[in-house]
C-alpha atoms as a PDB file:
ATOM      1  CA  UNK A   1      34.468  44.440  18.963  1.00  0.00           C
ATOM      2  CA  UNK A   2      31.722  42.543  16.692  1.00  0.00           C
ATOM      3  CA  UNK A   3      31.332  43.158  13.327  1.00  0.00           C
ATOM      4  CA  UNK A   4      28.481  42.260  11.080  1.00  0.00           C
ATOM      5  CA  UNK A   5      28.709  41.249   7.506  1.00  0.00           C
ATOM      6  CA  UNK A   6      25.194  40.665   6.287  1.00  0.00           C
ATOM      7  CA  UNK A   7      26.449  39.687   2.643  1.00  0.00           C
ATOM      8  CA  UNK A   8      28.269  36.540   4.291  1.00  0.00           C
ATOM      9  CA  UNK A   9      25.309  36.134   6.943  1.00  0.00           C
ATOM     10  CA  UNK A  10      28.375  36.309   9.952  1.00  0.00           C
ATOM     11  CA  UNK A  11      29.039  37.924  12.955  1.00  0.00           C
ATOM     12  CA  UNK A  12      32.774  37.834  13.769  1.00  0.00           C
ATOM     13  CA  UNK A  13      33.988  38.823  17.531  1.00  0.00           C
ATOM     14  CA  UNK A  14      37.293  40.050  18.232  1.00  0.00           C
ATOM     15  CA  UNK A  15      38.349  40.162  22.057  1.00  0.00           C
ATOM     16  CA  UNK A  16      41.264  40.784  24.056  1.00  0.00           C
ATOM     17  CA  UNK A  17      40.827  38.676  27.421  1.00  0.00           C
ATOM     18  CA  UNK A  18      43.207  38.228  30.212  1.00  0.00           C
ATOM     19  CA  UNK A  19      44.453  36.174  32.926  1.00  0.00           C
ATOM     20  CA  UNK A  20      46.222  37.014  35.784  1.00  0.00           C
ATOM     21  CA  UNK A  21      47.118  33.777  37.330  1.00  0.00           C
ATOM     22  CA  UNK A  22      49.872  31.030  36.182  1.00  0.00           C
ATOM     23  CA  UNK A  23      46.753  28.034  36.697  1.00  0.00           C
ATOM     24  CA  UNK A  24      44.311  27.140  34.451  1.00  0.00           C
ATOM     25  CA  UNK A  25      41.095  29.517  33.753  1.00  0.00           C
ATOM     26  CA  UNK A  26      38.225  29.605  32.125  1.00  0.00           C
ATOM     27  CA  UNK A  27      37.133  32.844  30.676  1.00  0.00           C
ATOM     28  CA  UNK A  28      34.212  34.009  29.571  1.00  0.00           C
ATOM     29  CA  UNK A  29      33.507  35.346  26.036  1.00  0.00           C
ATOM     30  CA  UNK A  30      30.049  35.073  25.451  1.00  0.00           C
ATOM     31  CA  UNK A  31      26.761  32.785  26.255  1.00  0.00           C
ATOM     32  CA  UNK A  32      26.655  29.676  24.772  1.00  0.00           C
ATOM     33  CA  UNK A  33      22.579  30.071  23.782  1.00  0.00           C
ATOM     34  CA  UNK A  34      24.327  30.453  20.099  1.00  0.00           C
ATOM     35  CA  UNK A  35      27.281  28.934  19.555  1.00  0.00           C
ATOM     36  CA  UNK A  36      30.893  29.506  17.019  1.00  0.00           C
ATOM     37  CA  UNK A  37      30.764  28.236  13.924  1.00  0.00           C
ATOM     38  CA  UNK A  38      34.515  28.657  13.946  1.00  0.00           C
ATOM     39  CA  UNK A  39      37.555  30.131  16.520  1.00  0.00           C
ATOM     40  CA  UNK A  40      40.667  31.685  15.937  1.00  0.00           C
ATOM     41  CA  UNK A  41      43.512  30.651  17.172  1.00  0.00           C
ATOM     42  CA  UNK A  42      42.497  27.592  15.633  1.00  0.00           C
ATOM     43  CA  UNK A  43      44.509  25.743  19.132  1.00  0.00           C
ATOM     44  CA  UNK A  44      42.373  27.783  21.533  1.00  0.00           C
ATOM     45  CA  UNK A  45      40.209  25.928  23.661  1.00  0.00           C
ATOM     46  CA  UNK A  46      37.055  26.806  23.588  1.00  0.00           C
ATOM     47  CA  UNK A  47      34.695  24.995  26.342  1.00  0.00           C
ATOM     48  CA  UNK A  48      31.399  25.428  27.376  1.00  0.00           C
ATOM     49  CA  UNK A  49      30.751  26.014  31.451  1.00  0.00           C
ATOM     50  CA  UNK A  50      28.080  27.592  33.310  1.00  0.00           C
ATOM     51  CA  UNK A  51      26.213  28.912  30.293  1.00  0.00           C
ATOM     52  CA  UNK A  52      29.204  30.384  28.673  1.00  0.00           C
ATOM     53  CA  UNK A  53      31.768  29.999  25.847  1.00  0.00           C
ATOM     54  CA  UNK A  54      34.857  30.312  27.623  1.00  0.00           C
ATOM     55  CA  UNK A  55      38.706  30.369  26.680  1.00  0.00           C
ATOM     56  CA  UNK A  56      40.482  27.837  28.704  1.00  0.00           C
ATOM     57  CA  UNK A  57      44.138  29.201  29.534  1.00  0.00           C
ATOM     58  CA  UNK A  58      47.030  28.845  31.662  1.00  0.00           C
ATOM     59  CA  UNK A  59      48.923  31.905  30.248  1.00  0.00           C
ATOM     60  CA  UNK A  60      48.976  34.971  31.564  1.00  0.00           C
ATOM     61  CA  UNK A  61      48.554  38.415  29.659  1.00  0.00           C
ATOM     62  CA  UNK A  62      46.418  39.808  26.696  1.00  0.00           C
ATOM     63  CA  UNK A  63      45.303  37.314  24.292  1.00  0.00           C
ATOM     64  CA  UNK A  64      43.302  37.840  21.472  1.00  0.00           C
ATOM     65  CA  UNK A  65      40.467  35.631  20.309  1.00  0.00           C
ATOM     66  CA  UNK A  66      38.256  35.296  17.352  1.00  0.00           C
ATOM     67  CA  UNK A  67      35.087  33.846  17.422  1.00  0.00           C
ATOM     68  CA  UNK A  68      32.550  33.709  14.445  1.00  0.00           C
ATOM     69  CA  UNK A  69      28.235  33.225  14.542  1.00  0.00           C
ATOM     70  CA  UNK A  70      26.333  32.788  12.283  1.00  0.00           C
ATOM     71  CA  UNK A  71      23.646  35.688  11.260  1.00  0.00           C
ATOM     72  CA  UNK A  72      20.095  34.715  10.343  1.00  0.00           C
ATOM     73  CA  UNK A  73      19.041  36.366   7.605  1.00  0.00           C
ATOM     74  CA  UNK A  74      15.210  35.566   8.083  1.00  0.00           C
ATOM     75  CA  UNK A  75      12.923  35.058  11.034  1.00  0.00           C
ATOM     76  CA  UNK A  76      13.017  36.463  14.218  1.00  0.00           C
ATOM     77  CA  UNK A  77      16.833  36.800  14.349  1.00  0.00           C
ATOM     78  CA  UNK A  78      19.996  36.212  16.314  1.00  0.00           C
ATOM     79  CA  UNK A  79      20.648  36.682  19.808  1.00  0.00           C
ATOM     80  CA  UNK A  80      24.062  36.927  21.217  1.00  0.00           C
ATOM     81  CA  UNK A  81      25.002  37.131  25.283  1.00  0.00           C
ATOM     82  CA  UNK A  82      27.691  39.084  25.361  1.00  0.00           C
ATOM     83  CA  UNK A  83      30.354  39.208  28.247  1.00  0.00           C
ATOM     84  CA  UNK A  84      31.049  42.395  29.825  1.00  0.00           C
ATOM     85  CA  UNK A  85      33.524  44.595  28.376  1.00  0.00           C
ATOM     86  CA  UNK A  86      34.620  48.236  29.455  1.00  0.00           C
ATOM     87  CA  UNK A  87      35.259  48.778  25.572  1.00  0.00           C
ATOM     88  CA  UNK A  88      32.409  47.007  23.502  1.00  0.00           C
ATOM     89  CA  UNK A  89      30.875  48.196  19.710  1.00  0.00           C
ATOM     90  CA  UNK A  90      29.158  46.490  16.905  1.00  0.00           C
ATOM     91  CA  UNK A  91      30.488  47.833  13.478  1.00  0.00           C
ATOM     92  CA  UNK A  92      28.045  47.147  10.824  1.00  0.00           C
ATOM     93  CA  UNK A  93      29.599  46.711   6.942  1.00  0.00           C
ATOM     94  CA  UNK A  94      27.040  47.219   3.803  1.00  0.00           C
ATOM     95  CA  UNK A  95      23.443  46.028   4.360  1.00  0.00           C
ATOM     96  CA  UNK A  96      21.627  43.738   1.539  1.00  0.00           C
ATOM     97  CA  UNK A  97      19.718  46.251  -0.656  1.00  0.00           C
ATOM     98  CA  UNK A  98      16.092  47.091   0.800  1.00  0.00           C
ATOM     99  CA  UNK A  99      17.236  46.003   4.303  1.00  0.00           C
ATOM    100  CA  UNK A 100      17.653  47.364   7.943  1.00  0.00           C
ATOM    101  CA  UNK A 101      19.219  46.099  10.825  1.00  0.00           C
ATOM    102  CA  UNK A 102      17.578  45.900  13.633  1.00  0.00           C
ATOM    103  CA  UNK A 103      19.485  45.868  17.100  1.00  0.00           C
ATOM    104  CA  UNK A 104      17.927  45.099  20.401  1.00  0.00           C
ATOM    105  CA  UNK A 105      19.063  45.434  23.513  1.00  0.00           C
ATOM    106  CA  UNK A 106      17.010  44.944  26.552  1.00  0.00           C
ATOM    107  CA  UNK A 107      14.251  47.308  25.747  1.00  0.00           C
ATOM    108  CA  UNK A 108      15.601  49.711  24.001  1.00  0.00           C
ATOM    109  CA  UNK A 109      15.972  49.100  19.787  1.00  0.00           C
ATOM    110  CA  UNK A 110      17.543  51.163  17.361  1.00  0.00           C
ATOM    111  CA  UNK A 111      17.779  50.051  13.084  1.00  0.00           C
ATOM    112  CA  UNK A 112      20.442  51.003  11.075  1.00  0.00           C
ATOM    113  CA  UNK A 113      19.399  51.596   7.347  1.00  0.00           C
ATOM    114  CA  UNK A 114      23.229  51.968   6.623  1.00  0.00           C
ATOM    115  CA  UNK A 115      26.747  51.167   7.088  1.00  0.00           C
ATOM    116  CA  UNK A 116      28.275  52.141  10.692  1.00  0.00           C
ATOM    117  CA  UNK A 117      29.632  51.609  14.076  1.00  0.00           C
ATOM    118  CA  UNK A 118      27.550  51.540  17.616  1.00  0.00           C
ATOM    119  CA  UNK A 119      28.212  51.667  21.029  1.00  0.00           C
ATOM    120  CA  UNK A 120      27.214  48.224  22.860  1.00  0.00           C
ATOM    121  CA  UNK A 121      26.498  47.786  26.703  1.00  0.00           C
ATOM    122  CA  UNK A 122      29.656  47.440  28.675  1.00  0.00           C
ATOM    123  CA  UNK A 123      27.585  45.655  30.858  1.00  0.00           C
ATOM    124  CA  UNK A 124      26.966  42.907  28.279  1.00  0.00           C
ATOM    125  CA  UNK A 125      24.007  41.105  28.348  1.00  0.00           C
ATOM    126  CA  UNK A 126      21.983  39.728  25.806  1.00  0.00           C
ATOM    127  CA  UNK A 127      21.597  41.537  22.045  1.00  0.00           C
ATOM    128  CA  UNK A 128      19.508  40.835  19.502  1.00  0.00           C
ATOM    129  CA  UNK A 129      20.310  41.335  15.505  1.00  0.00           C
ATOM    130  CA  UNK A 130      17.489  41.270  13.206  1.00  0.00           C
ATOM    131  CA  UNK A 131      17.664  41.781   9.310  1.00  0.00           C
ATOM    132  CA  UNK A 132      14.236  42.879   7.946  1.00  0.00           C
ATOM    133  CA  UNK A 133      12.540  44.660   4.848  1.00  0.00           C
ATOM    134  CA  UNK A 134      13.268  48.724   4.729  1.00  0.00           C
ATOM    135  CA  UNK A 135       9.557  48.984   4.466  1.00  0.00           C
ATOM    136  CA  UNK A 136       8.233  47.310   7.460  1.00  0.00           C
ATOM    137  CA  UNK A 137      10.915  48.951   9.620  1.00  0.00           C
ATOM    138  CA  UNK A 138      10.093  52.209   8.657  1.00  0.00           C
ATOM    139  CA  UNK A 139       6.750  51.874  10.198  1.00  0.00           C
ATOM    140  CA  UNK A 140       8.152  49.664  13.248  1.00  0.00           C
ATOM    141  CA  UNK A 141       8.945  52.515  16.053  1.00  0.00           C
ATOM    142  CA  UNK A 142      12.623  52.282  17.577  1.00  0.00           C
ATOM    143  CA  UNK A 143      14.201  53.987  20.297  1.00  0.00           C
ATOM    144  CA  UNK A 144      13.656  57.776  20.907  1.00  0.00           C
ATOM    145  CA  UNK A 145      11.024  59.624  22.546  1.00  0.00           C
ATOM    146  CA  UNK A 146       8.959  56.805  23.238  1.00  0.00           C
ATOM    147  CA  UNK A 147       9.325  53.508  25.407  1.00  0.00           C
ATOM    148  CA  UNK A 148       9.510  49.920  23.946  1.00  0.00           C
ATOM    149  CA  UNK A 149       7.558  48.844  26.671  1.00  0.00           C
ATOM    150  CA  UNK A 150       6.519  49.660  30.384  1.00  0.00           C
ATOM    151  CA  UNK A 151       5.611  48.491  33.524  1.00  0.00           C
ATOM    152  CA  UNK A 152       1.747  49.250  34.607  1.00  0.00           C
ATOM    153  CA  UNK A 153       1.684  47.390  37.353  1.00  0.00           C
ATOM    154  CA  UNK A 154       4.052  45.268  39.827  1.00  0.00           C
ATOM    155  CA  UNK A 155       3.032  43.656  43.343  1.00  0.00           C
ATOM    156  CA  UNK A 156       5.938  41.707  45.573  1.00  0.00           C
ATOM    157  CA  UNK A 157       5.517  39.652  48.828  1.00  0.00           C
ATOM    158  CA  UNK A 158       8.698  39.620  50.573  1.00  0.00           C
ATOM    159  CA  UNK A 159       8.369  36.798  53.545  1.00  0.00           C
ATOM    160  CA  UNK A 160      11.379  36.952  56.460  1.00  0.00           C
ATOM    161  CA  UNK A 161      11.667  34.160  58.763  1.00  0.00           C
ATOM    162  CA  UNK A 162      12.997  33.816  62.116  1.00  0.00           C
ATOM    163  CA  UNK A 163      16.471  32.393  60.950  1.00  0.00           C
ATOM    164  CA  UNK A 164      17.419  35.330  58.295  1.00  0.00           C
ATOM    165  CA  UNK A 165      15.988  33.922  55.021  1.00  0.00           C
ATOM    166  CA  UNK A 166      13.978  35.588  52.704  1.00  0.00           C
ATOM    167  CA  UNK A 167      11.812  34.937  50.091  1.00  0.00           C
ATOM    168  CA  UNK A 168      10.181  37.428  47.685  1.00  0.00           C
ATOM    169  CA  UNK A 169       7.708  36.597  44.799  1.00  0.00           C
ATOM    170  CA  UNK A 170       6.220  39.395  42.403  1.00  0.00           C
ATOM    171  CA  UNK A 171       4.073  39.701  39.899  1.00  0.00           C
ATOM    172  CA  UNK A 172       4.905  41.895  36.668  1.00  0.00           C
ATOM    173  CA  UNK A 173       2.761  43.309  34.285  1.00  0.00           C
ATOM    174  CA  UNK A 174       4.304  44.720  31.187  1.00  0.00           C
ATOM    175  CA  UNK A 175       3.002  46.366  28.209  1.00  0.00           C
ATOM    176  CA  UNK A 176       4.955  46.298  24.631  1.00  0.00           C
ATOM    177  CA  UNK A 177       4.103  46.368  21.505  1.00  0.00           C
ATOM    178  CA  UNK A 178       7.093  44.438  20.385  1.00  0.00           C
ATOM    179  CA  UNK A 179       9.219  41.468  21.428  1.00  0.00           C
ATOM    180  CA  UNK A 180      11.496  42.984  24.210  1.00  0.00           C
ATOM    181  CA  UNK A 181      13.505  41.672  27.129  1.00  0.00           C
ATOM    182  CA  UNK A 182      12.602  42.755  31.030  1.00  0.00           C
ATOM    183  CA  UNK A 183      15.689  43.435  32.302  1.00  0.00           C
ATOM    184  CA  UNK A 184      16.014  43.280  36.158  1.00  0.00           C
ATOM    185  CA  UNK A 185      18.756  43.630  38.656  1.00  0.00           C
ATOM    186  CA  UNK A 186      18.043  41.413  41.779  1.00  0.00           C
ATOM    187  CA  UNK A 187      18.785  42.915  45.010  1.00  0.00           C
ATOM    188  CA  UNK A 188      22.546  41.832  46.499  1.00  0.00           C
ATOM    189  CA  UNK A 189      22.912  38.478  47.073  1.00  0.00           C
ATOM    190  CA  UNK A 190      19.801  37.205  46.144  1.00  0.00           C
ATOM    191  CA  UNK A 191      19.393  33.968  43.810  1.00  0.00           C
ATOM    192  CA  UNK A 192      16.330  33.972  41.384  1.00  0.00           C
ATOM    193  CA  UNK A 193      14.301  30.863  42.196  1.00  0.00           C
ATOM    194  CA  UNK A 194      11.363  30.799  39.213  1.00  0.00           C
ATOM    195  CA  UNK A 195      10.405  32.458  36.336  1.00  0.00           C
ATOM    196  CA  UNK A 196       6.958  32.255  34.266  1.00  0.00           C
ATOM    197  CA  UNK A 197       5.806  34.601  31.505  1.00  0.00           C
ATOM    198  CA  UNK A 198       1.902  34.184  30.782  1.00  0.00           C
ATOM    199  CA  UNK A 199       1.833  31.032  32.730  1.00  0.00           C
ATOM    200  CA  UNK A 200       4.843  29.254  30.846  1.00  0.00           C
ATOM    201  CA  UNK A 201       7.807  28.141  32.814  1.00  0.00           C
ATOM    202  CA  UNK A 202      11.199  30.718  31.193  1.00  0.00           C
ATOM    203  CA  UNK A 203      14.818  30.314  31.368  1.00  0.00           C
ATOM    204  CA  UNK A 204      15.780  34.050  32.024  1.00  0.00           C
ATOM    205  CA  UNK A 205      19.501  34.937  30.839  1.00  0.00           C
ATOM    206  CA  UNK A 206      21.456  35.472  34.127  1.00  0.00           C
ATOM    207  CA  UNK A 207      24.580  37.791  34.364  1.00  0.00           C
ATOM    208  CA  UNK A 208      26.932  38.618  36.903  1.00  0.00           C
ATOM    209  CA  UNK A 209      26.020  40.074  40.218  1.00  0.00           C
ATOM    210  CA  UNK A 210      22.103  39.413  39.592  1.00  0.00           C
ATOM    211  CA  UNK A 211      21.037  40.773  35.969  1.00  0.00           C
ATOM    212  CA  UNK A 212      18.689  39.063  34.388  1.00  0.00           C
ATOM    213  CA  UNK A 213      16.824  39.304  31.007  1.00  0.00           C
ATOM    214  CA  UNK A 214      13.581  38.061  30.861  1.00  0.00           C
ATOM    215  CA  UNK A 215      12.071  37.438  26.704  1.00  0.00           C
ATOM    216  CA  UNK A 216       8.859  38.495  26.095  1.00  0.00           C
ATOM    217  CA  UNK A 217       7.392  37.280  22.967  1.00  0.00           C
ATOM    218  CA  UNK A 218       5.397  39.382  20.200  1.00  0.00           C
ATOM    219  CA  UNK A 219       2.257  40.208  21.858  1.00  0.00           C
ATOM    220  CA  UNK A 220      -0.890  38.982  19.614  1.00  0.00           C
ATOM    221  CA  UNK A 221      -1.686  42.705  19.365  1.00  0.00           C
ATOM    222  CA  UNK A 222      -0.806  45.860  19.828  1.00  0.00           C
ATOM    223  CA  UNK A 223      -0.942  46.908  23.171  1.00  0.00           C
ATOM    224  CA  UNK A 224      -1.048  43.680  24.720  1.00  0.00           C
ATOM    225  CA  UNK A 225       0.737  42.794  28.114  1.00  0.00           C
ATOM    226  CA  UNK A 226       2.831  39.819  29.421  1.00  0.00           C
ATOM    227  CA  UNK A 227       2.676  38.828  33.022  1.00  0.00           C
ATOM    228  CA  UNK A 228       5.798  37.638  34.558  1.00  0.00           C
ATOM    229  CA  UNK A 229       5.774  36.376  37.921  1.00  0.00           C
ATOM    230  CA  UNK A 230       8.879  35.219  39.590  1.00  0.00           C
ATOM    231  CA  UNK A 231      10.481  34.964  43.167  1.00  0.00           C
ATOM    232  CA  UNK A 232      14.143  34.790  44.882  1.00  0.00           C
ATOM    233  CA  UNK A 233      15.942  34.000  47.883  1.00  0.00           C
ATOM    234  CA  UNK A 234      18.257  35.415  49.624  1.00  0.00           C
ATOM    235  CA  UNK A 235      19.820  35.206  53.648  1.00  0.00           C
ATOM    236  CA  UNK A 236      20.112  37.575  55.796  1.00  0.00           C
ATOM    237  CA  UNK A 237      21.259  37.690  60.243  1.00  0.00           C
ATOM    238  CA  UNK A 238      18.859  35.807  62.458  1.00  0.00           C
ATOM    239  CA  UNK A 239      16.102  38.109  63.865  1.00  0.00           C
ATOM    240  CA  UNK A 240      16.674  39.103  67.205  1.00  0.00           C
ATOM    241  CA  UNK A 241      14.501  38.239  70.089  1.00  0.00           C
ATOM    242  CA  UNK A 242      13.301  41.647  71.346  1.00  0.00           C
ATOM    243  CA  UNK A 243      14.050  44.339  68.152  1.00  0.00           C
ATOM    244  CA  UNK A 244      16.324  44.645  65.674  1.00  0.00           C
ATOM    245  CA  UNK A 245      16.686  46.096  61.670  1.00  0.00           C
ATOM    246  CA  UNK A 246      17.201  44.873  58.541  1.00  0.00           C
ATOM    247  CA  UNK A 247      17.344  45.826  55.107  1.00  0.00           C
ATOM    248  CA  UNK A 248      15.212  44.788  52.013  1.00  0.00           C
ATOM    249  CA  UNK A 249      15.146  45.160  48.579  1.00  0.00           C
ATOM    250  CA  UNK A 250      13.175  44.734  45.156  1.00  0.00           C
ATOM    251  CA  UNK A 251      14.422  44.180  42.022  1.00  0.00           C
ATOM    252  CA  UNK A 252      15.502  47.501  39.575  1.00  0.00           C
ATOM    253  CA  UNK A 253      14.605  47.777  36.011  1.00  0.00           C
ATOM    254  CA  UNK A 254      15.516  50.198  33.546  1.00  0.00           C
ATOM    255  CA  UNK A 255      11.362  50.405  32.369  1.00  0.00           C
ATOM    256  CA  UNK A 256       9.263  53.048  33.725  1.00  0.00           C
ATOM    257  CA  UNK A 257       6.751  51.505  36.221  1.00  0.00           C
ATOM    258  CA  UNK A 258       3.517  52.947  36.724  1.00  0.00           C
ATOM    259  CA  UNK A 259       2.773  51.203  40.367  1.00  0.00           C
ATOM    260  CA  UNK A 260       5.425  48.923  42.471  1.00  0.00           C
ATOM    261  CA  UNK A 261       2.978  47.752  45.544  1.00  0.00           C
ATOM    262  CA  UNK A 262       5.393  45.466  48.273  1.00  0.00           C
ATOM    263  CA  UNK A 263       3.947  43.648  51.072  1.00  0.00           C
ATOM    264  CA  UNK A 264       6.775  43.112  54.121  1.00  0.00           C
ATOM    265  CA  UNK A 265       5.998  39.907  56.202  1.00  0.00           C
ATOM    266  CA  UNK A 266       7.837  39.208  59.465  1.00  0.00           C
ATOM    267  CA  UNK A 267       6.455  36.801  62.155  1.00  0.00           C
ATOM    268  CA  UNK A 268       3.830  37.444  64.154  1.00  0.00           C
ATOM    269  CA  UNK A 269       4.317  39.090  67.463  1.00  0.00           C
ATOM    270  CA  UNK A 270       6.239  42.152  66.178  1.00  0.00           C
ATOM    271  CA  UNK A 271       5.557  45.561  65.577  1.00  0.00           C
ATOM    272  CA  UNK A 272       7.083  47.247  62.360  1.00  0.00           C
ATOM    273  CA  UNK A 273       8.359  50.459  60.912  1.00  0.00           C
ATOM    274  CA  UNK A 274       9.851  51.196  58.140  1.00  0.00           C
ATOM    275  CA  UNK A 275      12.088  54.293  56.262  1.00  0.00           C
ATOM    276  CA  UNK A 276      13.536  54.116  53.053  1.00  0.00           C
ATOM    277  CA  UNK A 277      12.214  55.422  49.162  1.00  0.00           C
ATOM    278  CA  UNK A 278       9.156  53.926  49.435  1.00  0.00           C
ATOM    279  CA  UNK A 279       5.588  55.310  50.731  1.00  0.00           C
ATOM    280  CA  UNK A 280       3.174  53.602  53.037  1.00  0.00           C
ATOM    281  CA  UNK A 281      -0.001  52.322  51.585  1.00  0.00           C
ATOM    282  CA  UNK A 282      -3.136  53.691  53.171  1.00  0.00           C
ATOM    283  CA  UNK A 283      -5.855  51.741  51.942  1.00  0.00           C
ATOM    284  CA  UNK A 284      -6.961  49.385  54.660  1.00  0.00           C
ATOM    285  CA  UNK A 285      -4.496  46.085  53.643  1.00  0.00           C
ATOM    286  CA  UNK A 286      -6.255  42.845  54.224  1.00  0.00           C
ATOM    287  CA  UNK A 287      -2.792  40.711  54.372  1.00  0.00           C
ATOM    288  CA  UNK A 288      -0.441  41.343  57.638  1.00  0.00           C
ATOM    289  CA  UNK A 289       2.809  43.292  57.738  1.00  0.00           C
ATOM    290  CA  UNK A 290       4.079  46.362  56.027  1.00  0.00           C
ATOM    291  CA  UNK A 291       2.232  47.324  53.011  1.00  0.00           C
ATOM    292  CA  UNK A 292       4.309  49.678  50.787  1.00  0.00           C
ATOM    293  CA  UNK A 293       4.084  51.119  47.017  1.00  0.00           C
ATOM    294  CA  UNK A 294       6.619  52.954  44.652  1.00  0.00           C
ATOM    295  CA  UNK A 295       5.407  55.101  41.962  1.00  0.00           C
ATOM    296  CA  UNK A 296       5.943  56.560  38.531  1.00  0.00           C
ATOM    297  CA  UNK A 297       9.671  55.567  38.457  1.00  0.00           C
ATOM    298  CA  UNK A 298      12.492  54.363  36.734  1.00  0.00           C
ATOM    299  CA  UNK A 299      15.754  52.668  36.774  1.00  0.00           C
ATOM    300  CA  UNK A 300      15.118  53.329  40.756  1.00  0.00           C
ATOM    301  CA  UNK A 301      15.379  50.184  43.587  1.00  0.00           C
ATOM    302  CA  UNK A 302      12.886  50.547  45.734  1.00  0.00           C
ATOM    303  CA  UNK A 303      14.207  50.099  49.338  1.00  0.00           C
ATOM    304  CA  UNK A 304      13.251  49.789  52.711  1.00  0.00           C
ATOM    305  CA  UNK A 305      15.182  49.816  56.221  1.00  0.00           C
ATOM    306  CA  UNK A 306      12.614  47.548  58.698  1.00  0.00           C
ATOM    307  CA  UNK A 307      12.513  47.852  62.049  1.00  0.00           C
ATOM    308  CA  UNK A 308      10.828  45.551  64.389  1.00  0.00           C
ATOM    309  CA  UNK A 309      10.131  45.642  68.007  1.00  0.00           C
ATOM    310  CA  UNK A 310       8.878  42.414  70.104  1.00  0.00           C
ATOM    311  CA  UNK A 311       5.155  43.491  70.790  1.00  0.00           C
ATOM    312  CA  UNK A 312       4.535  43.071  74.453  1.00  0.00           C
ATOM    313  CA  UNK A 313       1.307  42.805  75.933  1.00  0.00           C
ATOM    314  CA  UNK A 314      -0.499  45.722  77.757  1.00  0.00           C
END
């Protein structure tokens, strides 16, 4: 549970972790992008690995820890990663006259004008907590019937080689007309490799099993669009010689996308087919392989089963 006191400008986190084994652990409370300004119990060990503020234990069995952050009260605001947690909410104690908070979570925002308690993502991920003038958030939109942002258009190449690896790289283009996060899920088992917004090299915020949050920064107006391009890796069986099948994946967002457009590349010299939720593109491609498009979706992976056949020669 996290509670905000905006008076004191802190953010205190109370957690119940466990360990299961009798040998040392590490375990993770939360990313390490902003880190305590103090911990309770004042002997626990608090490390950082991988990213994370973790508790270093050898015991086994609830323990509770307390960790505190600080909470900007000007500028763009603090963002906390927080670890997953089937039980997580943010309780919110009396705001600074004339102020809202404003909480952000991937793309959707919400502002709390008073005292309170809110549900958090048991997923965890990254949240951001933003103090700001009563006035200017009551003409800043927040969650409801409208999107934060959304996806017009996204294009992947997914290249498969003859000894099971994969590369895909895609191109995103999302509209917002306020700082938000792309969140994606990669496929299974699949690594991110690079990540640019606009041209400038990003450090995403990665999760377990493949969720990633990707910043986007206030567009210079209204309307405006960021362009994120990134690729991953992943392995899969070595193509056979004469036909086999395998099955691909794109990344899943929670943003409605307009137009997903996928391009499928396996060596030359075999003949492919494809089933799955996607739909064949009938415009004459110029690139080879399987040229495939998803549209006007959301929260949906688009997926395809590939089969290929050695082509023989008539």
């Amino acid at each position: 549970a996290y509670q905000i006191d905006a008076q004191a400008g802190t953010i205190i986190a109370t957690m119940q972790v466990e360990s299961f084994a009798n040998t040392w652990q590490a375990v993770p409370l939360a990313g390490a992008a902003s880190g305590a300004i103090s911990a309770e119990p004042k002997d626990a060990r608090i490390v950082v690995t991988e990213d994370h503020l973790c508790l270093v234990t050898d015991q086994t069995g609830a323990q509770s820890v307390k960790l505190t952050f600080a909470l900007a009260k000007e500028g763009p605001g603090t963002t906390l990663h927080l670890a997953a947690s089937p039980v997580a909410s943010l309780e919110v104690k009396e705001l600074p006259e004339d102020k809202v908070l404003r909480l952000q979570t991937g793309s959707t925002a919400q502002t709390l004008a008073t005292a309170g308690i809110v549900a958090l993502p048991a997923t965890g991920g990254e949240i951001t907590l933003t103090l700001e003038d009563a006035s200017k958030a009551s003409q800043t939109p927040v969650a409801g019937p409208t999107d934060d942002a959304i996806i017009s258009t996204a294009a992947y190449t997914t290249q498969v080689v003859r000894d099971g690896s994969v590369l895909t790289e895609g191109a995103i283009t999302v509209r917002h007309d306020h700082p938000v996060k792309l969140v994606l899920q990669l496929p299974e088992a699949a690594k991110l490799l690079q990540c640019h917004v606009n041209a400038e090299p990003v450090r995403p915020t990665i999760g377990e099993t493949g969720h990633i949050e990707i910043p986007l920064d206030d567009p210079a107006t209204d309307g405006a669009e960021s362009e994120v391009k990134l690729s991953f890796t992943s392995t899969l069986t070595a193509l056979q010689a004469a036909e086999g099948e395998l099955d691909l994946a794109l990344p899943q967002t929670p943003l409605f996308a307009k137009q997903i457009d996928w391009n499928v590349q396996l060596p030359t010299g075999y003949d492919l087919s494809f089933t799955g939720n996607v739909d064949p593109i009938t415009d004459k491609p110029t690139a080879p392989g399987l040229h495939l498009r998803k549209s006007l979706c959301r929260d949906q992976q688009p997926q395809a089963r590939i089969t290929y056949r050695k082509r023989t020669s008539n």
